[in-house]
Protein backbone atom coordinates (compact mmCIF):
# COMPACT_ATOMS: atom_id res chain seq x y z
CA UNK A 1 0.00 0.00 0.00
CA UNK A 2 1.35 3.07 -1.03
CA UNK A 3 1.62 6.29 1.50
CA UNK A 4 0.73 9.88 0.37
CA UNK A 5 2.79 12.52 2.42
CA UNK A 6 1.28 16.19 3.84
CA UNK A 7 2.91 19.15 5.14
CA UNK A 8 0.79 21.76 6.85
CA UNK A 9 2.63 24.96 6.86
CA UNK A 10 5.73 23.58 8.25
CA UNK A 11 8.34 25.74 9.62
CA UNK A 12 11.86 25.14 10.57
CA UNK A 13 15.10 26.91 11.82
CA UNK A 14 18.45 26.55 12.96
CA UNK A 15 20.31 29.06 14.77
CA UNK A 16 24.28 29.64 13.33
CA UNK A 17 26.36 32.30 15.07
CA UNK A 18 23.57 33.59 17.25
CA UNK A 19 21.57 33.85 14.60
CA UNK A 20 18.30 32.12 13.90
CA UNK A 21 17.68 30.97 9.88
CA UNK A 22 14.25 29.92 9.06
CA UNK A 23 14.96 26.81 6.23
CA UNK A 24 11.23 25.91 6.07
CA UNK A 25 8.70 28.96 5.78
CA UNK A 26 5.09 27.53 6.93
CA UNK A 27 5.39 25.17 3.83
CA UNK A 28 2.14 23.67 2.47
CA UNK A 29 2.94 20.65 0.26
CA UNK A 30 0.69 17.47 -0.80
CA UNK A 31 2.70 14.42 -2.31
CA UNK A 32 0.61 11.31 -3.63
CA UNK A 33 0.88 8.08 -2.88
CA UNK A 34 2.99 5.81 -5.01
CA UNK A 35 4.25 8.79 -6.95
CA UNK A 36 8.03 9.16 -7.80
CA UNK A 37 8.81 12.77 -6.77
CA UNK A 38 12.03 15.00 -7.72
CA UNK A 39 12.55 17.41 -5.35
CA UNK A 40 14.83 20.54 -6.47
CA UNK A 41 15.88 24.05 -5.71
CA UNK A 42 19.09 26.55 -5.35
CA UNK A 43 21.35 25.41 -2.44
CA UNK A 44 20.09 26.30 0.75
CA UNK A 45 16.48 25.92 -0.34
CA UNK A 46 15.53 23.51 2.02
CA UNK A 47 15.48 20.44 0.41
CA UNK A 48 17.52 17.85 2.70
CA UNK A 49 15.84 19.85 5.83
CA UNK A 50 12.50 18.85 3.90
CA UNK A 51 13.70 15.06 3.46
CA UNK A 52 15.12 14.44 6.63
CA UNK A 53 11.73 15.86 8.04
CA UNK A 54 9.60 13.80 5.77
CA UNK A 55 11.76 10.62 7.27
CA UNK A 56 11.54 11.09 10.95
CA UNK A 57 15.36 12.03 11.35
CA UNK A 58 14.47 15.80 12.64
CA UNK A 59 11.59 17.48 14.27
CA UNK A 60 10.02 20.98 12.65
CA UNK A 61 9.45 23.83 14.98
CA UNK A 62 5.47 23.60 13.97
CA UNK A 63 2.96 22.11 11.59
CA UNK A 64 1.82 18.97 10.80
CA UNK A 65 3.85 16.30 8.78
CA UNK A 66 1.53 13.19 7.74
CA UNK A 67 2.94 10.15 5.88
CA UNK A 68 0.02 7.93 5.01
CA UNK A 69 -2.29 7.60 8.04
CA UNK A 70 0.29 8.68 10.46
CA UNK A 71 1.09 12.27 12.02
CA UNK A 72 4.66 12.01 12.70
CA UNK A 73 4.93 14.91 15.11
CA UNK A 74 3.09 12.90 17.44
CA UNK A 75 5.51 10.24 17.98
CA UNK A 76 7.66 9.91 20.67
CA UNK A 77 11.35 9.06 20.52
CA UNK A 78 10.91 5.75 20.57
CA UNK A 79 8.12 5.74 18.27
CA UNK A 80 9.56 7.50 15.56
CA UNK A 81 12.33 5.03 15.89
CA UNK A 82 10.11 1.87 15.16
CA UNK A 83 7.73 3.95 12.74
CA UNK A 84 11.10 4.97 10.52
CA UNK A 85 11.96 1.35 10.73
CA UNK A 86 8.58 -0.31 9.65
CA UNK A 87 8.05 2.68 7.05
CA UNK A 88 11.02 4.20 5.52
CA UNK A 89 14.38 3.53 3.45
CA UNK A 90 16.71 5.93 3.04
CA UNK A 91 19.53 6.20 0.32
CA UNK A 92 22.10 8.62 0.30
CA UNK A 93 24.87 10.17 -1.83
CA UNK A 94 27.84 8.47 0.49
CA UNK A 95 27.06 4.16 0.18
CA UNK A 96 27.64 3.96 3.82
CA UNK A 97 28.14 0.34 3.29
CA UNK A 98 30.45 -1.47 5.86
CA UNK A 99 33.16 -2.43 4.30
CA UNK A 100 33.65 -5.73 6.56
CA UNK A 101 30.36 -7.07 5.62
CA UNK A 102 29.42 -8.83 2.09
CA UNK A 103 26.37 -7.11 0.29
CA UNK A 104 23.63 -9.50 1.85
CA UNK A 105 25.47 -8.97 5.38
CA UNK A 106 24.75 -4.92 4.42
CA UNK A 107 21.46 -5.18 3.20
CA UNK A 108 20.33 -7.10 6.51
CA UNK A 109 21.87 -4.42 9.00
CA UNK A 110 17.95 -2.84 9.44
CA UNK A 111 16.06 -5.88 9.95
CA UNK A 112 18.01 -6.88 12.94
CA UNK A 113 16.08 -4.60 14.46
CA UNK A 114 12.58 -6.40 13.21
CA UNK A 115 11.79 -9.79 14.69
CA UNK A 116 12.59 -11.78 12.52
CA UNK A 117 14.71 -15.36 12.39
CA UNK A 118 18.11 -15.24 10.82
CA UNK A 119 16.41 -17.37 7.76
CA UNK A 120 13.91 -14.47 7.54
CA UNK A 121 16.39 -12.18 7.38
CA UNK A 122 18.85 -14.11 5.29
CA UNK A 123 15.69 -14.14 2.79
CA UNK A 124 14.51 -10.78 2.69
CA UNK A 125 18.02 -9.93 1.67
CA UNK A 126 18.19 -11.67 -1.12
CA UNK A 127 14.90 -10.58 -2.38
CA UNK A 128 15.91 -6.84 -2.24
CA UNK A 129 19.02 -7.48 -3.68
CA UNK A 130 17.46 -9.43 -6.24
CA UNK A 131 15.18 -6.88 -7.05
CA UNK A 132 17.88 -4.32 -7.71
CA UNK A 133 20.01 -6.98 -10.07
CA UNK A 134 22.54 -8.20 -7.69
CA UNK A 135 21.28 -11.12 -6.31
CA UNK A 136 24.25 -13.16 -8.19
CA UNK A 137 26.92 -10.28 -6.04
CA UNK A 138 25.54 -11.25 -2.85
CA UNK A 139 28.83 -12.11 -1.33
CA UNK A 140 30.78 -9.74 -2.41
CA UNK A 141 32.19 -7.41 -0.42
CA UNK A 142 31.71 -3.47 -1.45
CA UNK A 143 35.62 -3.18 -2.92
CA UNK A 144 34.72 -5.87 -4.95
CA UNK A 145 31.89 -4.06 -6.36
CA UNK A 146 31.46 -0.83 -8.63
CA UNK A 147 29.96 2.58 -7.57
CA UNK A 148 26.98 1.93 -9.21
CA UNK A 149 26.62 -1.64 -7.59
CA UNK A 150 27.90 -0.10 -3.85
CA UNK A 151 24.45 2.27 -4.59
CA UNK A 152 22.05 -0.33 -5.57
CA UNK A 153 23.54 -2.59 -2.27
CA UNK A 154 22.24 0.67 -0.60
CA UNK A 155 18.75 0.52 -2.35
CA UNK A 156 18.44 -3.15 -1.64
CA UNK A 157 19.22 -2.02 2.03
CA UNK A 158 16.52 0.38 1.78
CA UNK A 159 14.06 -1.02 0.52
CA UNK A 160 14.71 -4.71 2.70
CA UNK A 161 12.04 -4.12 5.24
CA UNK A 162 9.40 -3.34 2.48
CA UNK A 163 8.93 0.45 3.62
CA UNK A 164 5.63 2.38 2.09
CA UNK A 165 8.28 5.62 1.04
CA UNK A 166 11.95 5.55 0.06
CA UNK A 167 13.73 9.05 0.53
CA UNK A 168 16.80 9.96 -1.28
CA UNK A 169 19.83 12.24 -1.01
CA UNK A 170 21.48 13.09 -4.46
CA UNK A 171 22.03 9.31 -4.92
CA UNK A 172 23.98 9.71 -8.04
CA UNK A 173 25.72 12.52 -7.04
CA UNK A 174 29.22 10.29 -7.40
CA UNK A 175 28.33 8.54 -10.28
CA UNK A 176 29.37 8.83 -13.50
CA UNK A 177 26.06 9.22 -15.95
CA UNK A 178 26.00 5.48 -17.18
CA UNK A 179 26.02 4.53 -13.64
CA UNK A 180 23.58 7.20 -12.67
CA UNK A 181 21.27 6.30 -14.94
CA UNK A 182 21.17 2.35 -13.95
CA UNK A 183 20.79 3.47 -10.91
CA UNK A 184 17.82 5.61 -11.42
CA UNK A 185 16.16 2.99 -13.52
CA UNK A 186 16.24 0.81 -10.16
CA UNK A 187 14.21 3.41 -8.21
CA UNK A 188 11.88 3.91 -11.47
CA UNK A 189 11.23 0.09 -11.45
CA UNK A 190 10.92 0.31 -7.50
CA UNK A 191 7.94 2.87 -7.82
CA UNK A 192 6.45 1.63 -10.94
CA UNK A 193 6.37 -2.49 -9.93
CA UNK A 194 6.00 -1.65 -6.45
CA UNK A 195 4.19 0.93 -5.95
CA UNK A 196 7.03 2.84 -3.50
CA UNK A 197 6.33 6.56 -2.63
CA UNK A 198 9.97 8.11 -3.68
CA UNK A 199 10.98 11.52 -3.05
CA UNK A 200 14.58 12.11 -4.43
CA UNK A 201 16.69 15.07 -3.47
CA UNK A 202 18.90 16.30 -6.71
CA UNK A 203 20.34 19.09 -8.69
CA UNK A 204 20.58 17.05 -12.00
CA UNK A 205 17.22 18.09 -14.17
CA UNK A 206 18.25 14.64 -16.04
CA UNK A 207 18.01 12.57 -12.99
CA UNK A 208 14.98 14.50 -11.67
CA UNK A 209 13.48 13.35 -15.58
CA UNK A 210 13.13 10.02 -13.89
CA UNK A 211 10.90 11.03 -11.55
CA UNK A 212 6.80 11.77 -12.46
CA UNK A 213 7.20 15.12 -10.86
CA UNK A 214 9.29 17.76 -9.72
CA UNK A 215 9.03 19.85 -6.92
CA UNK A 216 10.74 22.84 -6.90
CA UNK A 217 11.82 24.74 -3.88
CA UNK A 218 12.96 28.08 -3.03
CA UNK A 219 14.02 30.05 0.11
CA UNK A 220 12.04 27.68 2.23
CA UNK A 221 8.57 28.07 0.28
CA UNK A 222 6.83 25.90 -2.62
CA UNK A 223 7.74 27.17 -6.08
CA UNK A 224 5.61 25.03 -8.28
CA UNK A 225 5.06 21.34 -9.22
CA UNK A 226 5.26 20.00 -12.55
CA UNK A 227 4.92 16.72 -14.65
CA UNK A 228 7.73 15.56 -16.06
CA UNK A 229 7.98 13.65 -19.47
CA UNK A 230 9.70 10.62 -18.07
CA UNK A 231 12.78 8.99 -19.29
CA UNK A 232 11.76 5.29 -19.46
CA UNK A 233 14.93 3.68 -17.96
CA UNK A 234 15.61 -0.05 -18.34
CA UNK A 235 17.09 -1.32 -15.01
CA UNK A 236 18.31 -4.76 -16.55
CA UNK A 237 20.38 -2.76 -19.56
CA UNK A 238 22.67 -0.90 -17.94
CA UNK A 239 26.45 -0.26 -19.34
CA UNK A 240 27.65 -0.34 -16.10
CA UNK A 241 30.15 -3.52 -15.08
């Protein structure tokens, strides 16, 4: 089941050098479920504030943030903690793989926090990394992988708990445009077979061409929202080795 996301007039600010900056200005925004959002804007903008809002991993100073049926500002510490768990994936720029473990060993890291058996996990694994092509580079550790394999051990990590949204942090930002573009097949496929809410955070209008829509941000307020004609990517053709 998919999960829309609301914002009601969400504010947020951080104070640098005794000074207070207001990121987020009382934003209104309304994202549908199963939708593959780009979300874009000049460099201070807001955007990452917005995403790591959206996921649980900060708190805004006021409004309401609602992902599917649940109003995240609400939860507790320890709440938020098991809701981000059950509900979210997150993929970001850096792999943040360990480099000790072999790709399955990475992509079961969050589920040892679900109760589930080790055969559970050992399965769930596989199907995630299955579903991003790498099933068959299970063992392997991440030097023994490409960039653009490291990144889709990351989505299979994400995406191993079944979460209802997947937020992501420029995650082709070190990847060459081959490798991007496998890549951003994978999180096409993701939201078109599975039905995944995706909000990706980029400055690359060809990556954000993935996506259904674009939001555009600027100086903490809604610009505009538009449809995008999609590049079709094909997530079994890639280039990439």
């Amino acid at each position: 089941m998919s999960a829309p996301i609301t914002l009601r007039t969400v504010t947020k600010s951080y104070s640098r050098g005794g000074e207070t900056l207001r990121v987020l200005d009382e934003l209104d925004l309304d994202m549908d479920g199963g939708t593959f959002y780009a979300l874009m804007g000049p460099s201070g903008s807001g955007k990452t504030t917005l995403l790591n809002l959206v996921g649980g991993l900060d708190h805004s100073d006021s409004g309401i943030i609602r992902v599917g049926d649940e109003d995240i500002n609400d939860l507790n510490g320890t709440e938020l903690a098991q809701w981000r768990a059950e509900n979210i994936g997150f993929v970001f720029q850096g792999f943040n793989l360990l480099p000790v473990l072999s790709a399955r060993e990475n992509v079961e890291l969050p589920l040892l926090l679900a109760p589930l058996s080790k055969a559970q996990r050992r399965e769930q694994a596989e199907r995630a990394l299955d579903l991003v092509g790498l099933k068959d580079r299970m063992n392997h550790k991440p030097r023994e992988l490409s960039g653009g394999q490291e990144q889709r051990v990351a989505i299979a990590r994400a995406i191993a708990s079944d979460p209802k949204v997947i937020l992501a942090d420029e995650p082709t930002g070190d990847l060459d445009r081959d490798t991007a573009d496998a890549v951003l097949a994978v999180l096409q496929q993701l939201n078109r077979e599975l039905d995944k809410t995706i909000l990706m955070v980029t400055h690359d209008p060809q990556a954000a061409s993935y996506a259904s829509k674009t939001i555009h941000l600027d100086k903490g307020k809604l610009g505009r929202i538009e449809e995008n004609h999609t590049i079709t990517g094909d997530a079994n053709n890639s280039k990439e080795n």
